[in-house]
N, C-alpha and C. Protein backbone atom coordinates (compact mmCIF):
# COMPACT_ATOMS: atom_id res chain seq x y z
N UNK A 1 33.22 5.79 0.36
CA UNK A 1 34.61 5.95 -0.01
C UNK A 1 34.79 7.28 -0.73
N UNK A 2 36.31 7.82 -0.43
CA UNK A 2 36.74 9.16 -1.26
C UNK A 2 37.54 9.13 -2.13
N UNK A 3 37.18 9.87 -3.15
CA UNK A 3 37.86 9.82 -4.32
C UNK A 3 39.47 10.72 -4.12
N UNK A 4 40.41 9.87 -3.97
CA UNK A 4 41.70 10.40 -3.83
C UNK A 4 42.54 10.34 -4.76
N UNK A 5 44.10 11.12 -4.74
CA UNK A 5 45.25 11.34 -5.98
C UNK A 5 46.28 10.86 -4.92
N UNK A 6 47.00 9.62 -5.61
CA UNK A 6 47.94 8.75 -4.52
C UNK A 6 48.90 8.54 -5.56
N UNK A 7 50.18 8.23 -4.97
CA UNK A 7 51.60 8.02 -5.74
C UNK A 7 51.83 6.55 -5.54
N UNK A 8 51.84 5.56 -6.43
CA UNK A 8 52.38 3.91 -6.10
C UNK A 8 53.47 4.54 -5.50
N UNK A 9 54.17 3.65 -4.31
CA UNK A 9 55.34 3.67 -3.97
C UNK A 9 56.19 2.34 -4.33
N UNK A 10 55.25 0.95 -4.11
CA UNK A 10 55.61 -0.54 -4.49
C UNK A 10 54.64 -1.15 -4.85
N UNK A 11 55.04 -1.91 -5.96
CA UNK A 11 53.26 -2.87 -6.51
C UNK A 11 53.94 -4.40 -5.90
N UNK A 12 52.82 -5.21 -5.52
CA UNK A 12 52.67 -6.21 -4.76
C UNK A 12 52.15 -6.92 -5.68
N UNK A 13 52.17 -8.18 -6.24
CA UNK A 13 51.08 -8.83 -7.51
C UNK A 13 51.90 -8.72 -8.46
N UNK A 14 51.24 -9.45 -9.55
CA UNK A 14 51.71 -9.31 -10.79
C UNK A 14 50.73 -8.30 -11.54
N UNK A 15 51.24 -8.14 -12.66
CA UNK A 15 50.57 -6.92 -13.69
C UNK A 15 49.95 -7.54 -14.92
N UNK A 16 48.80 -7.47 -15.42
CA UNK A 16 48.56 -7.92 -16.52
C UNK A 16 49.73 -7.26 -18.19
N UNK A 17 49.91 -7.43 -18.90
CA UNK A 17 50.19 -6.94 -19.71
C UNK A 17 49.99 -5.28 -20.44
N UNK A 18 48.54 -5.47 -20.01
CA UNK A 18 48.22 -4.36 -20.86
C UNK A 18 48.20 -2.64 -19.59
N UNK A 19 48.73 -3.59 -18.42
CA UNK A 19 48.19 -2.21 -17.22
C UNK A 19 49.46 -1.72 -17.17
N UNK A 20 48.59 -0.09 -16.64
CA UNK A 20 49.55 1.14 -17.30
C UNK A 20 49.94 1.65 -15.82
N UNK A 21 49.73 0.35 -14.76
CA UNK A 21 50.41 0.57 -13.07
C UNK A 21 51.74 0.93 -13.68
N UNK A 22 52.21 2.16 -12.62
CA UNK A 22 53.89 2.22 -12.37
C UNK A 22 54.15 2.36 -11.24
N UNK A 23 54.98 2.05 -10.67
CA UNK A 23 55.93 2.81 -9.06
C UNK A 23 56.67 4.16 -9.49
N UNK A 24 55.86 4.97 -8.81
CA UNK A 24 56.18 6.50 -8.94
C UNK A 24 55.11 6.86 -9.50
N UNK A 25 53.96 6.40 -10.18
CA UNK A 25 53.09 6.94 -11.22
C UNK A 25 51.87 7.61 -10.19
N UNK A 26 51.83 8.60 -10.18
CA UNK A 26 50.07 9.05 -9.73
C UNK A 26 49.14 8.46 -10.21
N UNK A 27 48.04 8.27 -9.54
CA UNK A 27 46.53 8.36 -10.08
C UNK A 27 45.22 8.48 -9.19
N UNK A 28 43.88 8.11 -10.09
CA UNK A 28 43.52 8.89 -9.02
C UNK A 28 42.67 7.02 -8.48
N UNK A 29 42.53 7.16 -6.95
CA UNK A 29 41.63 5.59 -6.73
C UNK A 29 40.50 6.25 -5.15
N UNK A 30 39.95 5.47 -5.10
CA UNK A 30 38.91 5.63 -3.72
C UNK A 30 39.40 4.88 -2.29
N UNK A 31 39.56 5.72 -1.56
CA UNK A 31 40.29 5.41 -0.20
C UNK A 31 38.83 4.93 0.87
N UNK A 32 38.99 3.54 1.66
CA UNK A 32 38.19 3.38 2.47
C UNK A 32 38.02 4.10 3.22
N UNK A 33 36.90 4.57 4.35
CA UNK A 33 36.53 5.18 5.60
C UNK A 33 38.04 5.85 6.64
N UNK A 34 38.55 4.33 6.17
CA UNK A 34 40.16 4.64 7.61
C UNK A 34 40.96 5.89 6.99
N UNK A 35 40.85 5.55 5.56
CA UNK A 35 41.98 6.37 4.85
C UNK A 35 43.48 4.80 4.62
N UNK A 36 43.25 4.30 4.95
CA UNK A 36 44.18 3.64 5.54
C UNK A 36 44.67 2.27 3.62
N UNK A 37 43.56 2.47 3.40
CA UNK A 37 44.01 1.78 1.88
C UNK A 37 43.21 2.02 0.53
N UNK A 38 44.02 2.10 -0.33
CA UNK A 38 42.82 2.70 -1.38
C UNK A 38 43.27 1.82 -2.49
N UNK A 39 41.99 1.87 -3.13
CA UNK A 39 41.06 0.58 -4.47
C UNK A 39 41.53 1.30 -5.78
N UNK A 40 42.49 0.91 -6.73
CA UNK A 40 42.23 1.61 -8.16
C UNK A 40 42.08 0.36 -9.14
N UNK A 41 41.56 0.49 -9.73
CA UNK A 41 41.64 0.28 -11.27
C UNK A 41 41.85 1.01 -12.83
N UNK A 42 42.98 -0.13 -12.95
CA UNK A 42 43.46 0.16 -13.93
C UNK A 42 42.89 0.11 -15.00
N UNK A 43 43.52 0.82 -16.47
CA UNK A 43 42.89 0.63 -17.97
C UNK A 43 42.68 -1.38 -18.55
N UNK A 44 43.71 -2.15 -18.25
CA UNK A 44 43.10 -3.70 -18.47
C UNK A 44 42.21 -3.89 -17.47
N UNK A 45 42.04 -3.44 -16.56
CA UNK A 45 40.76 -4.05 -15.52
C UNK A 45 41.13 -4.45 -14.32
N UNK A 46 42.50 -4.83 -13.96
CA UNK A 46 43.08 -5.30 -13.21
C UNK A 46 42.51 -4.38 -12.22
N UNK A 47 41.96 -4.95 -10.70
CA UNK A 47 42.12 -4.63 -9.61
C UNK A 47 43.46 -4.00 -8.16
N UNK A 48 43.01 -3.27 -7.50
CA UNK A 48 44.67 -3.05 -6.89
C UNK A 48 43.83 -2.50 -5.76
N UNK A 49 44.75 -2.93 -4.64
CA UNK A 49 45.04 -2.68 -3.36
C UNK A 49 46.23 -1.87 -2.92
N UNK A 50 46.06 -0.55 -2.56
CA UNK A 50 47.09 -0.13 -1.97
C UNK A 50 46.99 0.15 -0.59
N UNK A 51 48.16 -0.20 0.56
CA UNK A 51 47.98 0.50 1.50
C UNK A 51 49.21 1.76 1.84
N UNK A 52 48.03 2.68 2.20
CA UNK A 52 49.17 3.85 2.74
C UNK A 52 50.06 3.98 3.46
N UNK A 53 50.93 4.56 3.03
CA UNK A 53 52.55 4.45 3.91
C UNK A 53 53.42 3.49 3.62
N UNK A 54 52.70 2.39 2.73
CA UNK A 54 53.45 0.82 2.89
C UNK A 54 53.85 0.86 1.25
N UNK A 55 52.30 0.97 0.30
CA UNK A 55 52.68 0.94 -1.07
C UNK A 55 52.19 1.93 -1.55
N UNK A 56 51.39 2.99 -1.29
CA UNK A 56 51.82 4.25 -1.86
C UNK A 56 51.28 5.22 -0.70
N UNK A 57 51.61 6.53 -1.57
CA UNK A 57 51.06 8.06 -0.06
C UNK A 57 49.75 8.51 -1.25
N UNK A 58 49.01 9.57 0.17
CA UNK A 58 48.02 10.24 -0.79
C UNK A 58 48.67 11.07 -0.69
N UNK A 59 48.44 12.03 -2.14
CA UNK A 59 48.84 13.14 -2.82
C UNK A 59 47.54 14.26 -2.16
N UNK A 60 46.39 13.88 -2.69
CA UNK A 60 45.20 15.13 -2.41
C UNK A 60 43.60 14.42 -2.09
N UNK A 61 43.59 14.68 -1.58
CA UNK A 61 42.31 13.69 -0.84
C UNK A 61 41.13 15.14 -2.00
């Protein structure tokens, strides 16, 4: 996996309290082989799934 800079576009799930997820927010997460969805974690720990085009874009691979 590659370490990429992606924009949330929509979060899917709920949020723990303490996570600092936004819609609109950059950061940086690791995109599978396809490119096609990428893994971040957040500062509470919370896990996330994004897929591209759907819930957020990459910014800079």
């Amino acid at each position: 996996m590659d370490a990429v800079r992606f924009r949330v576009l929509a979060i899917e799930g709920k949020r723990s309290t303490n996570s600092d997820i936004q819609v609109g927010g950059t950061y940086v997460g690791e995109a599978n082989d396809l490119r096609n969805r990428v893994y971040y974690t957040d500062q509470a720990g919370d896990d996330w799934i994004f897929y591209v085009d759907d819930t957020c874009e990459i910014i800079d691979l």
